[in-house]
N, C-alpha and C. Protein backbone atom coordinates (compact mmCIF):
# COMPACT_ATOMS: atom_id res chain seq x y z
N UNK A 1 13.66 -14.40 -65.02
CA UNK A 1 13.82 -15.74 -65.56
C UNK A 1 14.83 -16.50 -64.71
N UNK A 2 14.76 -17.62 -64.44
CA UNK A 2 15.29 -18.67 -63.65
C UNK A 2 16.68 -19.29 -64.79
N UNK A 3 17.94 -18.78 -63.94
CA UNK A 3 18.94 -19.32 -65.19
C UNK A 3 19.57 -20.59 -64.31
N UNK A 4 18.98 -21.19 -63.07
CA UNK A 4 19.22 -22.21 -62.11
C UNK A 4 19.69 -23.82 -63.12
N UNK A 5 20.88 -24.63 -63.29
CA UNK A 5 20.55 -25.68 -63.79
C UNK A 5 19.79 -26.90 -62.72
N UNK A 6 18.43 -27.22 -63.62
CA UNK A 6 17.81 -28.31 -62.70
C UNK A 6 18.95 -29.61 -62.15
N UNK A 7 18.90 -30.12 -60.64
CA UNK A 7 19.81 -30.90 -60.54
C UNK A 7 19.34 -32.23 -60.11
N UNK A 8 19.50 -33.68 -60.00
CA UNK A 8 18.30 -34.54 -59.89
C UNK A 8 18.04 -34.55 -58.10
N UNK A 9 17.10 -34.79 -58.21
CA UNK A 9 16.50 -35.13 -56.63
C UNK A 9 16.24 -36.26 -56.45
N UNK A 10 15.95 -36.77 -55.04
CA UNK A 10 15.70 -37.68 -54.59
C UNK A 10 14.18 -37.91 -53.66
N UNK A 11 13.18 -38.96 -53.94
CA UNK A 11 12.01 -38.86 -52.86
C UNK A 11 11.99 -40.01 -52.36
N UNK A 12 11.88 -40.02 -51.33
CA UNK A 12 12.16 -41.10 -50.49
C UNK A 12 10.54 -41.46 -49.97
N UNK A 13 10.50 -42.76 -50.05
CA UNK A 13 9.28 -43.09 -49.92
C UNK A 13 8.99 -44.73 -48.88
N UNK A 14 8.60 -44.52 -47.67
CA UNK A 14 8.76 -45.36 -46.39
C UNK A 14 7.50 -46.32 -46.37
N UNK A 15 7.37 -47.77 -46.82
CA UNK A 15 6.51 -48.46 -46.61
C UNK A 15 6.55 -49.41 -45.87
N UNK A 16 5.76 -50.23 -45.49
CA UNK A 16 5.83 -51.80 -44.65
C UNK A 16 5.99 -52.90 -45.37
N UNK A 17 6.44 -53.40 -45.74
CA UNK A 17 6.87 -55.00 -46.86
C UNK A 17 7.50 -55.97 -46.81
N UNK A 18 7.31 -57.21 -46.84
CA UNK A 18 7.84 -58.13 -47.04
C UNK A 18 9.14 -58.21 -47.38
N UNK A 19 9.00 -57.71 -48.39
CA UNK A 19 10.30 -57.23 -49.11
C UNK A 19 10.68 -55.69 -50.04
N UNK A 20 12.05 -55.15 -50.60
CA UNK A 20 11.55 -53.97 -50.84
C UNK A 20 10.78 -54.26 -52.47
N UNK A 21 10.10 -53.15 -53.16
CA UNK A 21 9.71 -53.10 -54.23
C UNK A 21 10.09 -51.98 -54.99
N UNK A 22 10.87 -52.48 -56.16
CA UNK A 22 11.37 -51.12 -56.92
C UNK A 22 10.55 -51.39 -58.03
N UNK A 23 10.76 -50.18 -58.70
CA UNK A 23 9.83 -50.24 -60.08
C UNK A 23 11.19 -50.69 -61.16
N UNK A 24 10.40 -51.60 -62.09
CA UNK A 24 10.96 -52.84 -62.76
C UNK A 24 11.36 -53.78 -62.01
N UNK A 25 10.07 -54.28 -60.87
CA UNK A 25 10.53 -55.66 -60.14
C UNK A 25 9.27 -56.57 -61.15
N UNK A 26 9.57 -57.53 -61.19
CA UNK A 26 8.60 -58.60 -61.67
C UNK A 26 7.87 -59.85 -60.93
N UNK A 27 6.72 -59.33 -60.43
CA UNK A 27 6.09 -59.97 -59.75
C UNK A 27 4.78 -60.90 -60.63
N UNK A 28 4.43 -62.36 -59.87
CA UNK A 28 3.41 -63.46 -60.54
C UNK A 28 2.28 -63.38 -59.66
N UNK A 29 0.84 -63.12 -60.72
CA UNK A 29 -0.06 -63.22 -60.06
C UNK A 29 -0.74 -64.63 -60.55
N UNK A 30 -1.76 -65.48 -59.68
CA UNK A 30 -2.60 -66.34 -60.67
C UNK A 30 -3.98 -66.02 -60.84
N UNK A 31 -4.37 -66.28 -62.28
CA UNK A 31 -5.49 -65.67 -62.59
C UNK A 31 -6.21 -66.70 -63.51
N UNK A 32 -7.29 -66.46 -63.43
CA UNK A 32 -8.40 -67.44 -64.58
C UNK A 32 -7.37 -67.43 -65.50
N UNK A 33 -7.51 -68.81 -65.94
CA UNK A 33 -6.98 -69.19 -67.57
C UNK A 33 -8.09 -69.34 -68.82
N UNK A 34 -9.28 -70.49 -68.24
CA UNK A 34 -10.05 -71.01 -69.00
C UNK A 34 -11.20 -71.36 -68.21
N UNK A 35 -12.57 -71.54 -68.61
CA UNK A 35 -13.50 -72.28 -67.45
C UNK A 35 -14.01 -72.76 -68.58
N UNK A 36 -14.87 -74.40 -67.54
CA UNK A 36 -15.90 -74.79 -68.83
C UNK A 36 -17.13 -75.15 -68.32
N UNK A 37 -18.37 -74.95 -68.25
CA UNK A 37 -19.37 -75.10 -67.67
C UNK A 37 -20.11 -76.15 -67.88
N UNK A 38 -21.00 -76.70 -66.87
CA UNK A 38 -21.85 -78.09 -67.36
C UNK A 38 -23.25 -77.65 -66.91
N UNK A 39 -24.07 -78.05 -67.64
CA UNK A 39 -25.46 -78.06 -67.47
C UNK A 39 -26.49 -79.26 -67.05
N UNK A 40 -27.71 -79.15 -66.77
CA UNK A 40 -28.53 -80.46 -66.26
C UNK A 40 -28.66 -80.45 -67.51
N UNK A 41 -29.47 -82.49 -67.68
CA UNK A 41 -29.03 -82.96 -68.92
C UNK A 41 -30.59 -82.26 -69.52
N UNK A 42 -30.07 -82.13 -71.09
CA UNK A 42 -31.28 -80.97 -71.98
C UNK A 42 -32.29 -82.19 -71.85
N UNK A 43 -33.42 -81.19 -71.52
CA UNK A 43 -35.20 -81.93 -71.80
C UNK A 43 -35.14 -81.95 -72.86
N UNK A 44 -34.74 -81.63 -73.79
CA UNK A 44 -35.62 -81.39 -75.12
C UNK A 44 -35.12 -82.70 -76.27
N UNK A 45 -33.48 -82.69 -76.15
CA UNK A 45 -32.72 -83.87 -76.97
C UNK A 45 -32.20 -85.31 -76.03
N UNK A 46 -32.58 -84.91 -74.73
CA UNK A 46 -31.95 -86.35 -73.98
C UNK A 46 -30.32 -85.90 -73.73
N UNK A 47 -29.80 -84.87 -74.13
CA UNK A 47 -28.06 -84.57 -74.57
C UNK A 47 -27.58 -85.42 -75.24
N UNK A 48 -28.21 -85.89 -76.72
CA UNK A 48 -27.72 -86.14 -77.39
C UNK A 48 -27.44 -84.99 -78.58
N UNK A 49 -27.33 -83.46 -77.93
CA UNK A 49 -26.82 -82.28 -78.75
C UNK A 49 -27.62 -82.63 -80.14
N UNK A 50 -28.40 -83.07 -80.97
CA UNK A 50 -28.88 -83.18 -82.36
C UNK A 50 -30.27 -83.27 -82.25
N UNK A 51 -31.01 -82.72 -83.00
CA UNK A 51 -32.63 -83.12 -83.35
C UNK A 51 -32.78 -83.16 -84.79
N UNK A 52 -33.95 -84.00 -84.85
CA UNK A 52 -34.42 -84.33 -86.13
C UNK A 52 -35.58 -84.40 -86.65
N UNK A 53 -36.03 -83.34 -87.71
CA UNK A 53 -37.11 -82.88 -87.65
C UNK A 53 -37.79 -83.06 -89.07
N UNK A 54 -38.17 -83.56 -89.77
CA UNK A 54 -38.57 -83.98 -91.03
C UNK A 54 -37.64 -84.30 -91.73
N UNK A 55 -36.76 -85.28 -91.01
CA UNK A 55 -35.30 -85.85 -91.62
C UNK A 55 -34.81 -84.79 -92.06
N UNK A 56 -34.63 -83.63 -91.04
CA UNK A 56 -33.38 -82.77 -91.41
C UNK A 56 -32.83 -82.96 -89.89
N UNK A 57 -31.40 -82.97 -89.72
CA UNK A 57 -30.68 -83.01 -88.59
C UNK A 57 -30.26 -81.86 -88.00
N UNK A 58 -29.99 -81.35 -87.10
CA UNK A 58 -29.61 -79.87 -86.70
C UNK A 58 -29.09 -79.91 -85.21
N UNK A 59 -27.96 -78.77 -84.78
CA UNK A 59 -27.81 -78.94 -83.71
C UNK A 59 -29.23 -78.42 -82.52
N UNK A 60 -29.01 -79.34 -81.62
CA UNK A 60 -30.39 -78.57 -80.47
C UNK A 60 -30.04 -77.20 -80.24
N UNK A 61 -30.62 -76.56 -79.79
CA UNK A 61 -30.90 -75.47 -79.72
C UNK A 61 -31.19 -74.74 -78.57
N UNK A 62 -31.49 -76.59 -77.21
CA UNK A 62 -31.94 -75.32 -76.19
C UNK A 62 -31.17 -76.63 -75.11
N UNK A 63 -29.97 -77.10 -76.00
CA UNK A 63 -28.76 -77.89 -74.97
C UNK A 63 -27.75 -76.58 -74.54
N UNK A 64 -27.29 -76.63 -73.20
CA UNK A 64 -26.72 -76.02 -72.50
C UNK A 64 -27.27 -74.54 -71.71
N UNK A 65 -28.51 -74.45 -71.72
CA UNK A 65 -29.45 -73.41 -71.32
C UNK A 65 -30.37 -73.59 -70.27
N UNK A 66 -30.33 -74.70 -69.88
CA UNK A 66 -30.74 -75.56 -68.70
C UNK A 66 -30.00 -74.81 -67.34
N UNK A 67 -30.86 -75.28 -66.43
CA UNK A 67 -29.86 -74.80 -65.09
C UNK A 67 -28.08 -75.17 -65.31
N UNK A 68 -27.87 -74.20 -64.61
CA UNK A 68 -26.12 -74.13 -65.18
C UNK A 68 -25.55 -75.50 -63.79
N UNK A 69 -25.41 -76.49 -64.03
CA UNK A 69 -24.94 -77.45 -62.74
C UNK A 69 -23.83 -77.77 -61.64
N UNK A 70 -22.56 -77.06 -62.82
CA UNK A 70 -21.15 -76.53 -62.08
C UNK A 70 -19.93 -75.85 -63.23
N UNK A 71 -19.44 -75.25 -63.08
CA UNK A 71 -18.46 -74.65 -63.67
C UNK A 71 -16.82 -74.67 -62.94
N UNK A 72 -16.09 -75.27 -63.55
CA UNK A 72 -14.77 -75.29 -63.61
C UNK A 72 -14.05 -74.50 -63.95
N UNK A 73 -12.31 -73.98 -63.31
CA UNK A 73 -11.59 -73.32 -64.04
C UNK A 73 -10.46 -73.69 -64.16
N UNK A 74 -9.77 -73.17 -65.06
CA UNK A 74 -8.31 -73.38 -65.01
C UNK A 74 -7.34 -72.33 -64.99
N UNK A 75 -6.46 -72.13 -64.02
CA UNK A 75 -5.53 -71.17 -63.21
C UNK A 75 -4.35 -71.33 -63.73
N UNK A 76 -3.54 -70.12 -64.81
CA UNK A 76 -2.56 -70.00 -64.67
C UNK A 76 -1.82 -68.78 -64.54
N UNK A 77 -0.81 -68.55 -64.31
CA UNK A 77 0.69 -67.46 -63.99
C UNK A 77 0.64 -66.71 -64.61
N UNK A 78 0.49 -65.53 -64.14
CA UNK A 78 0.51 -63.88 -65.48
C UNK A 78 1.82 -63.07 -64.76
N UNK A 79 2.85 -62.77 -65.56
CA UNK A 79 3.58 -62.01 -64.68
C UNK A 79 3.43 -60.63 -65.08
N UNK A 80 3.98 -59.83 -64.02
CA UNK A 80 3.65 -58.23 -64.04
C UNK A 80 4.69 -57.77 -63.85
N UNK A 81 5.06 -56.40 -64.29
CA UNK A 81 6.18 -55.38 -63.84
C UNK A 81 5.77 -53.91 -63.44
N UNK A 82 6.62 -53.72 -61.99
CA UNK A 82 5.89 -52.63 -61.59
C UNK A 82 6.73 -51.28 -62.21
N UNK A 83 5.27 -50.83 -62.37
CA UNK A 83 5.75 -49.18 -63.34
C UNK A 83 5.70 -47.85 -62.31
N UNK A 84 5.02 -48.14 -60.99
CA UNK A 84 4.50 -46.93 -60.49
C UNK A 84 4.65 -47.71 -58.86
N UNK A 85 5.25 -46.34 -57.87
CA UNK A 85 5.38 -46.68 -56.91
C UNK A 85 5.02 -44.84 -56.01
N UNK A 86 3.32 -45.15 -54.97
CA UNK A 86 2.72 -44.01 -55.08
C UNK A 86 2.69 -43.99 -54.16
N UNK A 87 3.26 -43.01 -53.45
CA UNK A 87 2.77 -42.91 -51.57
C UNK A 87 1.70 -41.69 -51.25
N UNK A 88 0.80 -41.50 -50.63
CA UNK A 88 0.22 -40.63 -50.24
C UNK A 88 0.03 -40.68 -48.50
N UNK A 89 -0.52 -39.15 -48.30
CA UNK A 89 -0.37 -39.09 -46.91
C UNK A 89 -2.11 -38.47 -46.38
N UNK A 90 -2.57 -38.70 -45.54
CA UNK A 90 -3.76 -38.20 -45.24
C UNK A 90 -3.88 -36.39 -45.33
N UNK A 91 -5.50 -36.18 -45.62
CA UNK A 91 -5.62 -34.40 -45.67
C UNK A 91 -6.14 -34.05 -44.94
N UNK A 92 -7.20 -34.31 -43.84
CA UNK A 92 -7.61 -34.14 -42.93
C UNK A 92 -7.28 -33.07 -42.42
N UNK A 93 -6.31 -32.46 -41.91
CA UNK A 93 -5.47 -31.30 -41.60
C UNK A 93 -4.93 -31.07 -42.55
N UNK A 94 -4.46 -29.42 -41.59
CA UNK A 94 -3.70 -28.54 -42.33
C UNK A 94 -2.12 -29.46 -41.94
N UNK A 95 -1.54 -29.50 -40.20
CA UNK A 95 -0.51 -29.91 -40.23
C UNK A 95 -0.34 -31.24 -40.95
N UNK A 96 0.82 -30.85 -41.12
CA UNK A 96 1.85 -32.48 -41.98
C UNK A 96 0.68 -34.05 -41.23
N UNK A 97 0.76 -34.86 -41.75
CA UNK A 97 0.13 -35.85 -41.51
C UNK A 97 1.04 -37.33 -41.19
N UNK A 98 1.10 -38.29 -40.42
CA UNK A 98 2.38 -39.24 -40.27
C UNK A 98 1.56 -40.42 -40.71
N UNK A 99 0.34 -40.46 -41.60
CA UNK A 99 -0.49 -41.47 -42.11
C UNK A 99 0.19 -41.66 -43.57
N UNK A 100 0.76 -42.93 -43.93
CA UNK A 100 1.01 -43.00 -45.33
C UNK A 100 0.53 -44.21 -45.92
N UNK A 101 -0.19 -44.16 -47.21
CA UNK A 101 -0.71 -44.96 -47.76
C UNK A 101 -0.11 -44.81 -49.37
N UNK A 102 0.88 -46.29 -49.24
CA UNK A 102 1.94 -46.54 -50.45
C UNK A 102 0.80 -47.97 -51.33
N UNK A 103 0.92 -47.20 -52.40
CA UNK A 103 0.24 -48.41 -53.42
C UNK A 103 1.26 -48.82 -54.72
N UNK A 104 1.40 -50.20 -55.08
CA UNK A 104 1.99 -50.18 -55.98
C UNK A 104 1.50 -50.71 -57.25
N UNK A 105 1.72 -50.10 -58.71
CA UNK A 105 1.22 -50.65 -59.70
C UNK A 105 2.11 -51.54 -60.95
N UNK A 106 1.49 -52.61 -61.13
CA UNK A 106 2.24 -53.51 -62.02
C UNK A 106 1.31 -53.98 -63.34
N UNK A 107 2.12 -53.73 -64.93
CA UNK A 107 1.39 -53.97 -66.01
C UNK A 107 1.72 -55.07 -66.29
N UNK A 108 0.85 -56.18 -67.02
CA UNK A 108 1.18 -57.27 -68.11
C UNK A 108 1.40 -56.86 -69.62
N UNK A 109 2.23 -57.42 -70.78
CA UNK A 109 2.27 -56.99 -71.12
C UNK A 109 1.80 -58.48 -72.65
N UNK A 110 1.31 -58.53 -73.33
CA UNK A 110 1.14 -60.20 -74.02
C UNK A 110 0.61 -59.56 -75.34
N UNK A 111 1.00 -60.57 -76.56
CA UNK A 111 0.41 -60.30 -77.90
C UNK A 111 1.45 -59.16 -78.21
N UNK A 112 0.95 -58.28 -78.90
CA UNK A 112 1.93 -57.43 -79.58
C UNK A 112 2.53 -55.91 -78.65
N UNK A 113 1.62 -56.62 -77.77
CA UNK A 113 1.94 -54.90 -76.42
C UNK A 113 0.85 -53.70 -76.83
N UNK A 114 -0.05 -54.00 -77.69
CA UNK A 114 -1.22 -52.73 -77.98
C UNK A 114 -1.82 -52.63 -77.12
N UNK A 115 -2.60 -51.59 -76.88
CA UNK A 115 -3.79 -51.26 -76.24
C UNK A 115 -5.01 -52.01 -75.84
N UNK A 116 -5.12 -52.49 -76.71
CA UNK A 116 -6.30 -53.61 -77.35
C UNK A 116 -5.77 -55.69 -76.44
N UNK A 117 -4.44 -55.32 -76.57
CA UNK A 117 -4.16 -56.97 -76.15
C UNK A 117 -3.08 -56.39 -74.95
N UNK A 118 -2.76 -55.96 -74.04
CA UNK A 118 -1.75 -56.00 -73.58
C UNK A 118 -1.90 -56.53 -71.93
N UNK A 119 -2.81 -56.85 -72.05
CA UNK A 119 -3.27 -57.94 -70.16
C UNK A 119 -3.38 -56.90 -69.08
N UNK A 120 -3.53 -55.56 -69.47
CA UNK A 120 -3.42 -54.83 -68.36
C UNK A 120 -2.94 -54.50 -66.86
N UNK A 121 -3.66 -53.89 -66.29
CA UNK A 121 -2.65 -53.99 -64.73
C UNK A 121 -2.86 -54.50 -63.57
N UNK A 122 -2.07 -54.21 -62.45
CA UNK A 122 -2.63 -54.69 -61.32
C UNK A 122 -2.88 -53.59 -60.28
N UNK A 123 -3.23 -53.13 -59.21
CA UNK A 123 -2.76 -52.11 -58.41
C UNK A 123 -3.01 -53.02 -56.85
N UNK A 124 -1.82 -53.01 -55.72
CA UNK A 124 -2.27 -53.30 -54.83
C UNK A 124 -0.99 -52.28 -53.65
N UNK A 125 -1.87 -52.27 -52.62
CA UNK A 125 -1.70 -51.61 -51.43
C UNK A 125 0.03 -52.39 -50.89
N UNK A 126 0.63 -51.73 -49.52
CA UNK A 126 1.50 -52.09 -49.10
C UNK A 126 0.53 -52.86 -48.09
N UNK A 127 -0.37 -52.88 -47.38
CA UNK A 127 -1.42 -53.74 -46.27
C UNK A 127 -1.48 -55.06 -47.15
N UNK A 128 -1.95 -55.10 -48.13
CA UNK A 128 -2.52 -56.36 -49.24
C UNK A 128 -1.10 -56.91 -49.85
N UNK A 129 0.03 -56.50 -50.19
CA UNK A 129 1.52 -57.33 -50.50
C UNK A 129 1.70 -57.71 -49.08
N UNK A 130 1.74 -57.17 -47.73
CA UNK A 130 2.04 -58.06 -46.58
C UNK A 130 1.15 -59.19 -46.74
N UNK A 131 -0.47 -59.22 -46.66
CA UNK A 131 -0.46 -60.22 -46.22
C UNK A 131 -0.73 -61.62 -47.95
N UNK A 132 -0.43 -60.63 -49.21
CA UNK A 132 -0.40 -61.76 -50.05
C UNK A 132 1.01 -62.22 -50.63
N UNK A 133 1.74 -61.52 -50.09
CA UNK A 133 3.18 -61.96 -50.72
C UNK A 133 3.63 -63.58 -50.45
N UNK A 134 3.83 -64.45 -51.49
CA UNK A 134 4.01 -65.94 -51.49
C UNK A 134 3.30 -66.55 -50.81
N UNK A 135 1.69 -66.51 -50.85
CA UNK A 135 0.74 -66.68 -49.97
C UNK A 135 0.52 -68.45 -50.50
N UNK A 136 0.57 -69.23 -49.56
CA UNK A 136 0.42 -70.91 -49.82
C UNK A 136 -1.16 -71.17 -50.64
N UNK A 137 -1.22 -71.82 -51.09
CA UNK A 137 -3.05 -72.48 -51.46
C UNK A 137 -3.23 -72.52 -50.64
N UNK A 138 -4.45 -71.79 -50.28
CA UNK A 138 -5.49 -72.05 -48.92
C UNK A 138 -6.35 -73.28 -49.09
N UNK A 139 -6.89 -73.63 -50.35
CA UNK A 139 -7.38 -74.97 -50.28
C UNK A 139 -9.13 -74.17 -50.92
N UNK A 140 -8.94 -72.86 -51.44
CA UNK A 140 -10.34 -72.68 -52.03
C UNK A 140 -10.10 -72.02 -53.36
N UNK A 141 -10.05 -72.44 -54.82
CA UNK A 141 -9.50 -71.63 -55.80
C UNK A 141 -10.24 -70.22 -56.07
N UNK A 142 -11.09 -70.40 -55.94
CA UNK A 142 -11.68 -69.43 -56.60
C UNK A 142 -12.20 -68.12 -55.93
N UNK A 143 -11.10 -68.05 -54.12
CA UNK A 143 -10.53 -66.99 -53.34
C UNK A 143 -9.92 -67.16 -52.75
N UNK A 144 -8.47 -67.58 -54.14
CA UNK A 144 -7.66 -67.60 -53.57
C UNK A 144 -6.80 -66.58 -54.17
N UNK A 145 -5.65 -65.42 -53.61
CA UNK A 145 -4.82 -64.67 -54.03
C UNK A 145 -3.68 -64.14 -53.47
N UNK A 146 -2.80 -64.14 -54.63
CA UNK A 146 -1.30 -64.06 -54.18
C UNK A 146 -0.62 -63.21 -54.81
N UNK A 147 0.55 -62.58 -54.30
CA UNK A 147 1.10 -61.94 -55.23
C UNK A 147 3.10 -62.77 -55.05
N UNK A 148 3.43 -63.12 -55.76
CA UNK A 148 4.53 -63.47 -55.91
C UNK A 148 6.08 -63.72 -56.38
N UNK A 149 6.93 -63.53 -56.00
CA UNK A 149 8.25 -62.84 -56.79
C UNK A 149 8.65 -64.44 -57.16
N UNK A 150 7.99 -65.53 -56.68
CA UNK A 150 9.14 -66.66 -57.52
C UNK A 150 8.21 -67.23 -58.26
N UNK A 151 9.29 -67.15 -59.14
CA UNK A 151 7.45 -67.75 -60.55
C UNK A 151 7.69 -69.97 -59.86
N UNK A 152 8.67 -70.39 -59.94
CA UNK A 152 8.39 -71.69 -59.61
C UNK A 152 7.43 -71.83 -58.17
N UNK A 153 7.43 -71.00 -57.11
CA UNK A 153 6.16 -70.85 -56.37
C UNK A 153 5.06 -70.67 -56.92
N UNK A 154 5.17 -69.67 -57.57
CA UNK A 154 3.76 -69.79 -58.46
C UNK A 154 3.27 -70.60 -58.98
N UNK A 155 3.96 -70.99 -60.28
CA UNK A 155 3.59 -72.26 -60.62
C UNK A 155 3.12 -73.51 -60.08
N UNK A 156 3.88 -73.70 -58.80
CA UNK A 156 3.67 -74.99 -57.73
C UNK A 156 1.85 -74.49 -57.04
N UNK A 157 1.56 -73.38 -56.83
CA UNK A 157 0.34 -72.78 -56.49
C UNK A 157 -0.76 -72.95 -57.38
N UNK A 158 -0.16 -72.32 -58.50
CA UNK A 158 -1.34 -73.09 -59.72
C UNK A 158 -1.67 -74.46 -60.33
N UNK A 159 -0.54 -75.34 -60.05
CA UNK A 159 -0.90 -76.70 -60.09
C UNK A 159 -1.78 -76.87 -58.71
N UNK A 160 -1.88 -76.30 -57.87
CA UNK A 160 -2.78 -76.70 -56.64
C UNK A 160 -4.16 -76.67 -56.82
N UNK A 161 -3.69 -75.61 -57.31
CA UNK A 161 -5.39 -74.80 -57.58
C UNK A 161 -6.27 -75.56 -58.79
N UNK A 162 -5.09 -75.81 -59.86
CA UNK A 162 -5.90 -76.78 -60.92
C UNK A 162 -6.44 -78.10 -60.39
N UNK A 163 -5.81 -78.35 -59.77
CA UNK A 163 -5.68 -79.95 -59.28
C UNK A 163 -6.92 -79.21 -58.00
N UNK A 164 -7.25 -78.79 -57.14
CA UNK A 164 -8.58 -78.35 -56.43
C UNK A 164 -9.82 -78.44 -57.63
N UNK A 165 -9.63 -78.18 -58.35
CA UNK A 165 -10.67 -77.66 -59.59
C UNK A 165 -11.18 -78.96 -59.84
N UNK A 166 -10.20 -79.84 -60.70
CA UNK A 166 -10.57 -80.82 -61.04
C UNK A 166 -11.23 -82.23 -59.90
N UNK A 167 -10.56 -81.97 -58.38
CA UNK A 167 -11.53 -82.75 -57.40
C UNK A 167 -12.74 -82.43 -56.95
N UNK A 168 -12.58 -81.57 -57.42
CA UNK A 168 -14.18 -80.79 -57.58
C UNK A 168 -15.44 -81.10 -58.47
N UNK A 169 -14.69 -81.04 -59.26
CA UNK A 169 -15.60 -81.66 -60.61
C UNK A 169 -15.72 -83.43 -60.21
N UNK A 170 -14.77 -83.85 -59.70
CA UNK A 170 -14.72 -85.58 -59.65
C UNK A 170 -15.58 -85.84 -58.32
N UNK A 171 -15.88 -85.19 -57.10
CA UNK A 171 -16.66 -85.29 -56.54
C UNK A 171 -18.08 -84.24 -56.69
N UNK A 172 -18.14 -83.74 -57.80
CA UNK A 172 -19.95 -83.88 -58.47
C UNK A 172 -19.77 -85.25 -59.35
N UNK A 173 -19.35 -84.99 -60.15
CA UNK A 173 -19.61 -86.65 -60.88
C UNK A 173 -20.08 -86.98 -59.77
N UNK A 174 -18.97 -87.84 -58.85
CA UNK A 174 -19.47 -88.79 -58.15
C UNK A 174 -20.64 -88.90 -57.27
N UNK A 175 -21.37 -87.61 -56.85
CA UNK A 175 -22.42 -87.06 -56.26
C UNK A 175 -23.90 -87.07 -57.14
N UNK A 176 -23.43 -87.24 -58.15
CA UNK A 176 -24.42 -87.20 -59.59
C UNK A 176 -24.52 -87.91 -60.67
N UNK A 177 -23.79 -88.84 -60.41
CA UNK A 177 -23.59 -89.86 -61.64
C UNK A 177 -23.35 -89.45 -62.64
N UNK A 178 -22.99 -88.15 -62.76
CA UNK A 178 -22.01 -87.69 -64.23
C UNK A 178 -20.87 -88.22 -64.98
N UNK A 179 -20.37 -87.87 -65.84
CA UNK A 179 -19.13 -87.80 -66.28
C UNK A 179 -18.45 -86.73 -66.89
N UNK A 180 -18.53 -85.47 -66.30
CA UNK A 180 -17.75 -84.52 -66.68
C UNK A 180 -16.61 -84.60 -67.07
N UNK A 181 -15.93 -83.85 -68.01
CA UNK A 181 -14.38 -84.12 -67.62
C UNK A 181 -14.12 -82.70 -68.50
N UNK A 182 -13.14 -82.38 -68.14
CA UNK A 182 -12.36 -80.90 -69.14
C UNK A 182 -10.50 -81.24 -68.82
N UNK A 183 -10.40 -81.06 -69.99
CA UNK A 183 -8.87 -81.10 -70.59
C UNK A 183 -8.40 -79.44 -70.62
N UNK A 184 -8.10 -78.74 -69.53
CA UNK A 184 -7.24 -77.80 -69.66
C UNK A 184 -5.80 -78.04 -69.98
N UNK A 185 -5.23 -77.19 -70.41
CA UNK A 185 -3.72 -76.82 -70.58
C UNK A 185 -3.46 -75.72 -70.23
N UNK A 186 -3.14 -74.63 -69.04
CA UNK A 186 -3.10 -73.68 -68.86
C UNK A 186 -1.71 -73.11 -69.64
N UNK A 187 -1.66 -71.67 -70.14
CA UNK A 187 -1.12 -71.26 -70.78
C UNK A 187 -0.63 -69.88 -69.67
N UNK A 188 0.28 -70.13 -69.38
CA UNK A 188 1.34 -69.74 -68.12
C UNK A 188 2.20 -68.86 -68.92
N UNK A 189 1.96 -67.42 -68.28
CA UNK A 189 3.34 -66.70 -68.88
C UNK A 189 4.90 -66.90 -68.58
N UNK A 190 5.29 -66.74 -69.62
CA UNK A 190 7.03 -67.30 -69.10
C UNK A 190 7.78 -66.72 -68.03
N UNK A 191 8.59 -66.88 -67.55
CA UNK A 191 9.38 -66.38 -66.30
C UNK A 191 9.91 -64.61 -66.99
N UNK A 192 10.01 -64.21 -66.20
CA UNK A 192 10.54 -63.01 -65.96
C UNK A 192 10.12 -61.93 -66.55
């Protein structure tokens, strides 16, 4: 029997980064908030959403089932904390290997923290934090991704991205004689 007292150790673990990452750092990702979709206008009611059928009124039935015409989203701030910091090394061989591949993982946590509501995780590489760490709007929302330690960057990113969304929608209108419009409020997790 081993009467040794265990004593703590240390593992040292060598990645490439921007910056370093310890576990309990709090990093902002942006992610879908809300979308709202528009359709060509219904054959069946004119889009006036109602039919009337032996003077009974009812909603239509086959408004919004039409070719789908464009869909909108709205982008806001989820923050994460990293729980897990994993290095591995190639197996290929028997000798030691000088290939290391460090991934790091970060949970959300929202609603009561259950199973069921808790926003789940993220996992990304030390290759993918170089090149997304405080990454600017590229100018395309919907590939666009970042990972970020200042939530007011963030934030300034997701107003970009909303504000892309909505010139989007304003040049179909204007391409189509529509009048779309959607009233988001993105619901942005709080700092830290």
């Amino acid at each position: 029997m081993n009467n040794q007292t265990p004593t703590h150790q240390t593992a040292t673990v060598h990645y490439t980064a921007p910056r370093p990452v310890n576990i309990g750092d709090v990093f902002y990702k942006i992610e879908r908030d809300a979308s709202k979709s528009f359709y060509e206008p219904c054959r069946v009611c004119g889009d006036k959403r109602k039919l009337t059928v032996n003077g009974v009124t009812f909603a239509c039935p086959c408004c919004n089932t039409g070719k789908q015409a464009i869909t909108v989203h709205s982008y806001a701030v989820r923050r994460y904390r990293v729980f897990c910091i994993k290095s591995e090394t190639g197996t290929n061989d028997w000798k030691p290997s000088n290939y290391r591949d460090t991934e790091f993982s970060a949970y959300r946590k929202v609603g009561g923290g259950h199973y069921y509501d808790n926003g789940g995780t993220i996992r990304f590489l030390e290759y993918d934090f170089q090149l997304l760490y405080n990454k600017s709007f590229n100018g395309d929302a919907a590939h666009h991704e970042g990972i970020y330690d200042d939530y007011k960057t963030a934030l300034s990113v997701a107003a970009q991205m909303n504000e892309s969304e909505i010139d989007r929608l304003i040049a179909y209108n204007n391409e189509h004689g529509t009048n779309h419009a959607v009233d988001f409020a993105p619901k942005h997790d709080p700092k830290g």
